[in-house]
N, C-alpha and C. Protein backbone atom coordinates (compact mmCIF):
# COMPACT_ATOMS: atom_id res chain seq x y z
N UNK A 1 89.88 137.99 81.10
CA UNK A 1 89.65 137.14 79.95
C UNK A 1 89.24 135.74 80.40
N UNK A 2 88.57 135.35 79.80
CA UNK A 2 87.82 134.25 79.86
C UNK A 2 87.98 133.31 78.61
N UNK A 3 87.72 131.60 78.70
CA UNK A 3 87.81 130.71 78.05
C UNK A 3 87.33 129.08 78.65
N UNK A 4 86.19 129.14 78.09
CA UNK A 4 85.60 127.87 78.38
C UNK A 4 84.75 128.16 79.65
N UNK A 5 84.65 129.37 80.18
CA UNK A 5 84.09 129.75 81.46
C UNK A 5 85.51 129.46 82.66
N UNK A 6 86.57 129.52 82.07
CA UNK A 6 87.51 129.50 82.90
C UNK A 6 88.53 130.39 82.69
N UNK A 7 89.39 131.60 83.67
CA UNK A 7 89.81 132.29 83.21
C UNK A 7 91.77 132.02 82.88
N UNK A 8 91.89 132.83 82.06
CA UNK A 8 93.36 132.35 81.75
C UNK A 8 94.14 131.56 82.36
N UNK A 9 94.28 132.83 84.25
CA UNK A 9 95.44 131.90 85.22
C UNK A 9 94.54 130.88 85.31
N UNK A 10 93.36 130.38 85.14
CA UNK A 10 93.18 128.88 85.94
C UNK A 10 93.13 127.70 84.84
N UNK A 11 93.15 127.98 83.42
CA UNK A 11 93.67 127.31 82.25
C UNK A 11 95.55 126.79 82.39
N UNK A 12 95.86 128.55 82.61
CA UNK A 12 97.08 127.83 82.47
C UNK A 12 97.96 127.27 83.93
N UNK A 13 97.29 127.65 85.30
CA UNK A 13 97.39 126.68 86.35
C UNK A 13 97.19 125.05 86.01
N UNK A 14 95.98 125.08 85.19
CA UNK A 14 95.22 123.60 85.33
C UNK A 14 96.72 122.92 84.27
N UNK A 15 97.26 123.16 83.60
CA UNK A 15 98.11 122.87 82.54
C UNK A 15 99.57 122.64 83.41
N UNK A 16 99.62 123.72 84.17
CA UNK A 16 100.95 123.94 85.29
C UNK A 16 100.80 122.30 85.89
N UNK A 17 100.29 122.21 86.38
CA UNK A 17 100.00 121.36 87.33
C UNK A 17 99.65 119.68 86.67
N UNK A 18 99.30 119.72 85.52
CA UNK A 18 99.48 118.42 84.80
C UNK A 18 100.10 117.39 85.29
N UNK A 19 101.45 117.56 85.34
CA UNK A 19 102.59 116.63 85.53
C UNK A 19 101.97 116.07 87.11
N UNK A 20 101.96 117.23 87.60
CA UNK A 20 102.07 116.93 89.67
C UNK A 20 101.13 115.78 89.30
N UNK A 21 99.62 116.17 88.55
CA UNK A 21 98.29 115.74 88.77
C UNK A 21 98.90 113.89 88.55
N UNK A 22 99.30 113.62 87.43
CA UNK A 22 100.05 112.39 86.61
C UNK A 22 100.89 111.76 87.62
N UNK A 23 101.66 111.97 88.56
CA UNK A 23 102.75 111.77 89.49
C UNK A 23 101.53 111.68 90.32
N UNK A 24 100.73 111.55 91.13
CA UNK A 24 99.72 111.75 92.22
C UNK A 24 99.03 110.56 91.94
N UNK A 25 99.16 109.72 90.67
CA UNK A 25 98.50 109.22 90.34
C UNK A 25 98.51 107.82 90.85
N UNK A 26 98.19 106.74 91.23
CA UNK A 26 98.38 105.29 91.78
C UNK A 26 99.14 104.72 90.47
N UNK A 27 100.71 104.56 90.74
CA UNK A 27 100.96 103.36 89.36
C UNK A 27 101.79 102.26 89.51
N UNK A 28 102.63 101.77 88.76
CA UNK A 28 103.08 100.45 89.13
C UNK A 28 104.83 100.73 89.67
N UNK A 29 105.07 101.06 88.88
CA UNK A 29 106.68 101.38 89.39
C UNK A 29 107.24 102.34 89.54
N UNK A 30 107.38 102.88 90.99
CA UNK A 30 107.39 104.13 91.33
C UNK A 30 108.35 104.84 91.94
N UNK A 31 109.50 104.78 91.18
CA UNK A 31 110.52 105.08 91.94
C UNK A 31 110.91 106.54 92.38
N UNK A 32 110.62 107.48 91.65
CA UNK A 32 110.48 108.80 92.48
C UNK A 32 109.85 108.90 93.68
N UNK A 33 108.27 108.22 93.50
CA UNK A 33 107.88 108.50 95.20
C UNK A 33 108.40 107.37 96.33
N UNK A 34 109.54 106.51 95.57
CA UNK A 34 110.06 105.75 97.03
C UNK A 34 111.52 106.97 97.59
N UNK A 35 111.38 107.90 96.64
CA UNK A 35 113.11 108.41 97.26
C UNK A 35 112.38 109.36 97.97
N UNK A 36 111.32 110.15 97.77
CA UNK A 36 110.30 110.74 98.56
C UNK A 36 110.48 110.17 99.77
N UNK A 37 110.11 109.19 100.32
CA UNK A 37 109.91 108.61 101.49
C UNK A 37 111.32 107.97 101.70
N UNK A 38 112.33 107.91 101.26
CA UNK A 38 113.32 107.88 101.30
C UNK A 38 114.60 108.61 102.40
N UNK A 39 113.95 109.85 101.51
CA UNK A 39 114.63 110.96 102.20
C UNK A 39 114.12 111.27 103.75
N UNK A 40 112.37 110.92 103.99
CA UNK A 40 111.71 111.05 105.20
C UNK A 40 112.25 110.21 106.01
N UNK A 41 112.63 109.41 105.52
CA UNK A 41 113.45 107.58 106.11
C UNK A 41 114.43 108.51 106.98
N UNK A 42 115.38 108.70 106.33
CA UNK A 42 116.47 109.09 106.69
C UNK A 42 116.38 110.18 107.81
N UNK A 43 115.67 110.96 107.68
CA UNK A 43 115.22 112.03 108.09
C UNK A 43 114.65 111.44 109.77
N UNK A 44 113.84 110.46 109.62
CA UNK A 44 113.41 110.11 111.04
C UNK A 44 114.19 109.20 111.96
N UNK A 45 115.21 108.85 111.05
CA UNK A 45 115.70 108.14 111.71
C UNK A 45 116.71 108.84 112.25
N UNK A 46 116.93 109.77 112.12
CA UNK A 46 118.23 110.59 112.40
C UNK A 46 117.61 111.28 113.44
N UNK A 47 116.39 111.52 113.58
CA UNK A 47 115.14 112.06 115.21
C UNK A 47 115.61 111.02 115.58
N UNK A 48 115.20 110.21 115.58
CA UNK A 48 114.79 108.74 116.59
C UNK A 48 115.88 108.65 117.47
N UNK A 49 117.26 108.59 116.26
CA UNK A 49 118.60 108.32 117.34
C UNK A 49 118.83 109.33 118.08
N UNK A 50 118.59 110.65 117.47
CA UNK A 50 118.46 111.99 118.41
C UNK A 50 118.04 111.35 119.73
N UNK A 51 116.96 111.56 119.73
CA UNK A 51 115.74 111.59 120.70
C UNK A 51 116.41 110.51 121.53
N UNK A 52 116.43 109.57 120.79
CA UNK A 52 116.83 107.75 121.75
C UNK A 52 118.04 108.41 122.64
N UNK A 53 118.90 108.65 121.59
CA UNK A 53 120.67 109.38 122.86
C UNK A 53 120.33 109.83 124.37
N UNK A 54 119.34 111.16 123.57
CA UNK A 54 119.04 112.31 124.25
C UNK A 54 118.49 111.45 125.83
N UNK A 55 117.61 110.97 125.37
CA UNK A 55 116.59 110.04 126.95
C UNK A 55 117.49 109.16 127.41
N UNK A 56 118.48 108.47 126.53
CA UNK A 56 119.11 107.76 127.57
C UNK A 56 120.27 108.74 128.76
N UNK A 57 120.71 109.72 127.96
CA UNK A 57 121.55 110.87 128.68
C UNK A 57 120.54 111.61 129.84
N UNK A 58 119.56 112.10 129.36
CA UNK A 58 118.95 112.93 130.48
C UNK A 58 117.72 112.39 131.24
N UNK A 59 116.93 111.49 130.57
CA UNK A 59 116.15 110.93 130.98
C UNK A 59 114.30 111.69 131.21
N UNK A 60 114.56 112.42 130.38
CA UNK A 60 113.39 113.50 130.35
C UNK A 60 112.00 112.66 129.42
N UNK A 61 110.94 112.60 129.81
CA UNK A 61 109.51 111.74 129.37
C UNK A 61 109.66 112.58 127.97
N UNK A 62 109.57 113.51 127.88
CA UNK A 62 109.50 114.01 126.45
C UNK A 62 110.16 113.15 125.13
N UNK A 63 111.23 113.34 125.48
CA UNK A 63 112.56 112.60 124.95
C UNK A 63 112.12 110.86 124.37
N UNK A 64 111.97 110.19 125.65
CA UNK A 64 111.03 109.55 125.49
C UNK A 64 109.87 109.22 124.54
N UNK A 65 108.99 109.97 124.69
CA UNK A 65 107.91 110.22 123.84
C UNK A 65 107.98 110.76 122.50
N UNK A 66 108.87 110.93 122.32
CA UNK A 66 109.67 111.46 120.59
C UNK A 66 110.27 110.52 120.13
N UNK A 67 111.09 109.58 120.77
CA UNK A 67 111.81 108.81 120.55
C UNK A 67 110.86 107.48 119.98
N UNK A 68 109.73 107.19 120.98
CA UNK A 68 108.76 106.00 120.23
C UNK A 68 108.05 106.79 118.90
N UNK A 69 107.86 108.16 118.88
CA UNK A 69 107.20 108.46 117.93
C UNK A 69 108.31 108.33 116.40
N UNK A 70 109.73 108.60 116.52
CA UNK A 70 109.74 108.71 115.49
C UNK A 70 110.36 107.05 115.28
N UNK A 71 110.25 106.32 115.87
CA UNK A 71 110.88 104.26 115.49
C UNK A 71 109.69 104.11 115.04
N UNK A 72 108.19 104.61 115.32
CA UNK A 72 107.32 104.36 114.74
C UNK A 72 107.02 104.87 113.33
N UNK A 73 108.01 106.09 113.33
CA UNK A 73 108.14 106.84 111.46
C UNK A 73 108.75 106.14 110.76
N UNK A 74 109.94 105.17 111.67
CA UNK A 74 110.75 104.70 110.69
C UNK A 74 110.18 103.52 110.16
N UNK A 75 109.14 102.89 110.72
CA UNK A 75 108.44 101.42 110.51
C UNK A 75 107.65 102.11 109.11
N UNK A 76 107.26 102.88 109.15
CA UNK A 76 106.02 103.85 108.69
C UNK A 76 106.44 103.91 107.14
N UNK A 77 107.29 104.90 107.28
CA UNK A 77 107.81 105.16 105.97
C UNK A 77 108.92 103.99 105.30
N UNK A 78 109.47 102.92 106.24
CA UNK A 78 109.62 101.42 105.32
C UNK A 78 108.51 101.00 104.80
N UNK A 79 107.94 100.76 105.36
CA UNK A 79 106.07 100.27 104.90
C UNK A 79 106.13 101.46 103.16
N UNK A 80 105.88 102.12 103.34
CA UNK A 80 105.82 103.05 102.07
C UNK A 80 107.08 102.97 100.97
N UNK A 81 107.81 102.60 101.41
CA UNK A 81 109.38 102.38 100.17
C UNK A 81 109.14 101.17 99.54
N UNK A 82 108.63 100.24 100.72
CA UNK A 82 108.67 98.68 99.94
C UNK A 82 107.73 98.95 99.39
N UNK A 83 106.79 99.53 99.69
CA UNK A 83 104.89 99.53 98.86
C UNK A 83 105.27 100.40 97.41
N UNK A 84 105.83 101.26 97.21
CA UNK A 84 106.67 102.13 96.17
C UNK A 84 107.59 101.08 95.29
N UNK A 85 108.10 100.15 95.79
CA UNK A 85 109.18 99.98 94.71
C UNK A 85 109.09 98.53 94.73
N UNK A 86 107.71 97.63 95.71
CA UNK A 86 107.56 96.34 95.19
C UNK A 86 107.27 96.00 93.85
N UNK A 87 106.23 96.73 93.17
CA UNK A 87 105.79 96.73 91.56
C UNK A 87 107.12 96.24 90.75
N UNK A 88 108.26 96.94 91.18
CA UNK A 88 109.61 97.17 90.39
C UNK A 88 109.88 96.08 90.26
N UNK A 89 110.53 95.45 91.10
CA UNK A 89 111.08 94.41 91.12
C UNK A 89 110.69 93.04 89.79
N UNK A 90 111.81 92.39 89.20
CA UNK A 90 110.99 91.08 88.13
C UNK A 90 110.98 90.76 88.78
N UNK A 91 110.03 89.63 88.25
CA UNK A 91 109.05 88.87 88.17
C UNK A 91 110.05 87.34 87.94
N UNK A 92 110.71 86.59 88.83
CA UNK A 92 111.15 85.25 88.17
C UNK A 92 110.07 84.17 87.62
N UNK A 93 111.08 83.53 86.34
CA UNK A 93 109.87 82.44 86.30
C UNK A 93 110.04 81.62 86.73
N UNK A 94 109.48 80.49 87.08
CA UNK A 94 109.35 79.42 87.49
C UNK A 94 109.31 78.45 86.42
N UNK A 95 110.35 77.45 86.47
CA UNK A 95 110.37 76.57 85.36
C UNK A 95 109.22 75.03 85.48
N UNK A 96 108.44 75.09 84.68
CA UNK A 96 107.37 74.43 85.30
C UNK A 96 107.79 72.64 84.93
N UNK A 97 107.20 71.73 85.56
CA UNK A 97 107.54 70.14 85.57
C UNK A 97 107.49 69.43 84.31
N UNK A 98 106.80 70.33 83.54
CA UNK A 98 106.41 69.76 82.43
C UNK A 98 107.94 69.85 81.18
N UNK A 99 108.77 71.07 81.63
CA UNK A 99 109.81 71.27 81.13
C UNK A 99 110.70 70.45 81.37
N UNK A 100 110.61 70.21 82.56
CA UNK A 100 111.83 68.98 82.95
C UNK A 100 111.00 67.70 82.57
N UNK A 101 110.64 66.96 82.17
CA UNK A 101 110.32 65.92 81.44
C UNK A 101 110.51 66.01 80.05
N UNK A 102 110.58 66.47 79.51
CA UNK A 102 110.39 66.72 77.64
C UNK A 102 111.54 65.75 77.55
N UNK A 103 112.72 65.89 78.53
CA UNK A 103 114.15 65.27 77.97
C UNK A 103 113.87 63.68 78.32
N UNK A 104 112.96 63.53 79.42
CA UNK A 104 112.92 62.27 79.88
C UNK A 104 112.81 60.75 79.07
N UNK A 105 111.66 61.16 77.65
CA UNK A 105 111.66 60.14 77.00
C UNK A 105 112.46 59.70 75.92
């Protein structure tokens, strides 16, 4: 069966997939995709100290070489939490000079 020249499953795929498409989208305050990278946070950093222990105990280049790779995940995916959840944050105002004079005269 057909509709629109498109067949059912790919109507009701294209519909499935809505939400993901909406979430994928560039927006301002984004706090689901900072726990996304959140969880990766956590996740590399828990390699890193692995790895870091591990090379200082055995001393193997590998170890090593895992160990800069994942301090470099953890820089990585901070970069991505603050970029995720700067939008969030207010906005203070600034009380401008002109306010503090009104009382002056």
């Amino acid at each position: 069966m057909t509709t629109n020249g498109r067949s059912v499953w790919e109507t009701h795929a294209a519909g499935a997939f809505g939400p993901v498409s909406t979430m994928l989208d560039n927006g301002r305050c984004e706090p689901l995709k900072a726990a996304v990278h959140g969880v990766l946070f956590a996740t590399v950093c828990l390699c890193a100290a692995y790895n870091t222990a591990a090379w200082l105990k055995r001393r193997q280049r590998h170890l090593a070489i895992n160990a800069i790779i994942y301090i470099g995940a953890i820089w990585w995916e901070h970069g991505h939490i603050v970029h995720h959840l700067e939008p969030c944050t207010p906005r203070q105002e600034i009380p401008s000079a002109v306010d503090g004079l009104s009382d002056a005269a």
